[in-house]
Protein backbone atom coordinates (compact mmCIF):
# COMPACT_ATOMS: atom_id res chain seq x y z
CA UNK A 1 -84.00 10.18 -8.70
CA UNK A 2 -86.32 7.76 -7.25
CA UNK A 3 -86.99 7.35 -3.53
CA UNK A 4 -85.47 3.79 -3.19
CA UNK A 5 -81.97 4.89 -4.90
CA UNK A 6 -81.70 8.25 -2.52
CA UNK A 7 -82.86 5.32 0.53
CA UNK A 8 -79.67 3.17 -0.50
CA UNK A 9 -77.08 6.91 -0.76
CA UNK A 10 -78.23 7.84 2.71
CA UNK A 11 -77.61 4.33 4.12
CA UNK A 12 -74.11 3.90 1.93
CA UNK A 13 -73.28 7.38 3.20
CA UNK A 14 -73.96 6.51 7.06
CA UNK A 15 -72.17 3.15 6.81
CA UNK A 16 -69.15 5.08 5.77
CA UNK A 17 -69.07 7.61 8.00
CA UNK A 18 -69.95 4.80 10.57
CA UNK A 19 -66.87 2.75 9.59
CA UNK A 20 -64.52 6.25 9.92
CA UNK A 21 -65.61 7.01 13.39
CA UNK A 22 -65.16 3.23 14.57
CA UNK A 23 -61.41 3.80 12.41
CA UNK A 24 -60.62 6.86 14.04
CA UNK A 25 -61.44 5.61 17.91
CA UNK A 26 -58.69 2.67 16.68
CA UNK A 27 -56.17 5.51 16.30
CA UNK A 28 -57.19 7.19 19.08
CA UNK A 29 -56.73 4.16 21.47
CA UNK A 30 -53.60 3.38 20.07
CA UNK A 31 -54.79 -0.17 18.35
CA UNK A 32 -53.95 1.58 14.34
CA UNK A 33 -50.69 3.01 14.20
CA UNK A 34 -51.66 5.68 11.55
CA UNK A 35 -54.54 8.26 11.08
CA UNK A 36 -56.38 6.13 8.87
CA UNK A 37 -58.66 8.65 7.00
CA UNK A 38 -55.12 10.65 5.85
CA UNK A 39 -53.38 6.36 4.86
CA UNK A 40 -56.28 6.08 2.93
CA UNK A 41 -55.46 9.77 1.15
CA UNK A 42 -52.35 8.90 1.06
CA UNK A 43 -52.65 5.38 -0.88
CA UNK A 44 -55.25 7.23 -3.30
CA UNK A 45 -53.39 10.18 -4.07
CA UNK A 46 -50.46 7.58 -4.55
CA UNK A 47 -52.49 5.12 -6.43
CA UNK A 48 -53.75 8.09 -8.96
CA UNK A 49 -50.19 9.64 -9.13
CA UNK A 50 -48.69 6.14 -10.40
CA UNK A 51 -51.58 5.53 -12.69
CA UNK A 52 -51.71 9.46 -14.41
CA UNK A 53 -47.78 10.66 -14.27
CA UNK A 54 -45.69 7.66 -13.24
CA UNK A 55 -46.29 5.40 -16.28
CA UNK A 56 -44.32 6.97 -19.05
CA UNK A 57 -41.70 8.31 -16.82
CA UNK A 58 -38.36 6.18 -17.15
CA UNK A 59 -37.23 4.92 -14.18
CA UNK A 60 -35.18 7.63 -12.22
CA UNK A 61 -34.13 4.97 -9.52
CA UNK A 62 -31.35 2.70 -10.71
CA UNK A 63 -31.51 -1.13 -9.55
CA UNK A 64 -28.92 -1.86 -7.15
CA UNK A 65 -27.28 -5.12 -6.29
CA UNK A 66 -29.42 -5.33 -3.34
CA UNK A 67 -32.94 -4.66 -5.12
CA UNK A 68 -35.23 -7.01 -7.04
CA UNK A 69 -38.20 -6.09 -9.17
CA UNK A 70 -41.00 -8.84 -8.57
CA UNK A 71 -43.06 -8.07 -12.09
CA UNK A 72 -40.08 -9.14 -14.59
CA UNK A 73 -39.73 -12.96 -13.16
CA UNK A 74 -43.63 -13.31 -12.21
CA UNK A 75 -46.89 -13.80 -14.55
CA UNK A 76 -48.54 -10.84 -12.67
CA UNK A 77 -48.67 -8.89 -16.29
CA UNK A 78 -50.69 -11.54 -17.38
CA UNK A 79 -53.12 -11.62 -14.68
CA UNK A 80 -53.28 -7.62 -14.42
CA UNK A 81 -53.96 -7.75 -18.57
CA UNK A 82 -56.98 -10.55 -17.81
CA UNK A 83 -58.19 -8.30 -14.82
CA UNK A 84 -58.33 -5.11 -16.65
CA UNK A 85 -60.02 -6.66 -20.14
CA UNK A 86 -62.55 -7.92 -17.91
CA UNK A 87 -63.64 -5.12 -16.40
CA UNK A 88 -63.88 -3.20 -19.43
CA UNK A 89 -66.19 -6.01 -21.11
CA UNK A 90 -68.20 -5.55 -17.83
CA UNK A 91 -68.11 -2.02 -17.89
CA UNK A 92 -69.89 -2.16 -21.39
CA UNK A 93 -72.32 -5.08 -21.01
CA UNK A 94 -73.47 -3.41 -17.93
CA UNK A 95 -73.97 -0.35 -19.00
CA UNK A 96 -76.12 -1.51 -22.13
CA UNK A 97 -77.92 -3.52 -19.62
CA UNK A 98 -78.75 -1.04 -16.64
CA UNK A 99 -79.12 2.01 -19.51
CA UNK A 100 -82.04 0.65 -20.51
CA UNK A 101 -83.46 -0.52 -16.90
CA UNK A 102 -81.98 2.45 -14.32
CA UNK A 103 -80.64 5.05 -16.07
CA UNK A 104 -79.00 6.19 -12.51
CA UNK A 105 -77.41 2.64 -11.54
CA UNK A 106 -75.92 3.04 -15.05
CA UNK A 107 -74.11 5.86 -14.65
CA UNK A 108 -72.88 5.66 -11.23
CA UNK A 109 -71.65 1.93 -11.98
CA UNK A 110 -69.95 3.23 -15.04
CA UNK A 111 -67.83 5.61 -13.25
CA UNK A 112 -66.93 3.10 -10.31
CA UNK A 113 -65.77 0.80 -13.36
CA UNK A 114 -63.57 3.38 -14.85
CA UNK A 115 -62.08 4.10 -11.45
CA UNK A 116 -61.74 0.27 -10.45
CA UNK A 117 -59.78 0.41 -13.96
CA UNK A 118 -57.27 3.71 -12.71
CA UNK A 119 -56.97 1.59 -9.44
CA UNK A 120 -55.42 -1.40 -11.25
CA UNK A 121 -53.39 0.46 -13.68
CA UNK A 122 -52.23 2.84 -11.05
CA UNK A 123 -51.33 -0.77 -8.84
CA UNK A 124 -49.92 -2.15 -11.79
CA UNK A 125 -47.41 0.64 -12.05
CA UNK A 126 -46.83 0.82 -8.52
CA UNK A 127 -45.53 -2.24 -8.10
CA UNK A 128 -43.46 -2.23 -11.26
CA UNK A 129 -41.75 0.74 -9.91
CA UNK A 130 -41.81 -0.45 -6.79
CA UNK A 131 -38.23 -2.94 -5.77
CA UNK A 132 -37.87 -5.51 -3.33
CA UNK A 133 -35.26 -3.91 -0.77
CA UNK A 134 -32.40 -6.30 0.75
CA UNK A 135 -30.28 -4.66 3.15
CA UNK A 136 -27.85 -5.48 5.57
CA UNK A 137 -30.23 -6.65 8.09
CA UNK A 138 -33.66 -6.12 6.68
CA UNK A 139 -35.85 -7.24 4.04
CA UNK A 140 -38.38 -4.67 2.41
CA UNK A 141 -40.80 -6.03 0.22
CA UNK A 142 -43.87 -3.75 -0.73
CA UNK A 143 -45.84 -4.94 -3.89
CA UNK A 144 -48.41 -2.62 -5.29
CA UNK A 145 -50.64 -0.19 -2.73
CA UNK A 146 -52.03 -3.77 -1.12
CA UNK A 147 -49.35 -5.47 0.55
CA UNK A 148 -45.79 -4.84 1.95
CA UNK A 149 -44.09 -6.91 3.83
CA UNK A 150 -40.97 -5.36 6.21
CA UNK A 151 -38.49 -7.98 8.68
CA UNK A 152 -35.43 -8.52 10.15
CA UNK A 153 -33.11 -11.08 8.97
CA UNK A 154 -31.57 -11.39 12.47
């Protein structure tokens, strides 16, 4: 490795630990309601779990009358299909294009590519196993490992 690519790790590296510390004071002061080094475990390790095991299991969870699945009434397949074609174009015309300029780059872009593409299908099945939750009194609506929404109806 060349001396300007192990110059950008080390800064990377500090940046992230940097952002962790500033994270963890949040906790500690009571601002983040979570340890957010084990949430951000926790949404990976559910993130890879949905992409790897949870797509060809059928659905154990039967739909209620008080559940609603966002995916079958929205175009969100479509976009999800666009997103992940792509990044796999990208994935290949940057690779051919960085193999021959920075054989390093290359590879370490290739494998944040095919882990950007686990992230979306993991997401993907996430939300589509993933219902929108109507109770009695409150509302529960979590779509994918980005948002979720939870509120009273009173």
């Amino acid at each position: 490795m060349d001396r300007q690519l192990l110059i950008s790790i080390v800064i990377v590296i500090i940046l992230f630990e940097s952002l962790f510390i500033y994270l963890f004071l949040m906790y500690k002061k009571g601002n983040i309601d979570q340890n957010p080094i084990f949430l951000l475990f926790k949404k990976e390790w559910n993130i890879l779990y949905h992409a790897f095991f949870k797509w060809r299991i059928k659905k154990r969870m039967v739909i209620q009358n008080d559940s609603y699945l966002f995916h079958k009434n929205s175009n969100y397949f479509y976009l999800f299909l666009a997103l992940i074609h792509e990044q796999i174009i990208e994935t290949i015309v940057f690779h051919i294009y960085l193999k021959k300029e920075e054989p390093n780059i290359a590879l370490i872009m290739l494998v944040l590519h095919i882990y950007s593409v686990i992230y979306m299908l993991g997401d993907y099945n996430l939300m589509r196993n993933t219902p929108f939750r109507i109770t009695k009194d409150k509302v529960r609506m979590k779509i994918g490992a980005r948002r979720s929404l939870y509120f009273n109806l009173s």
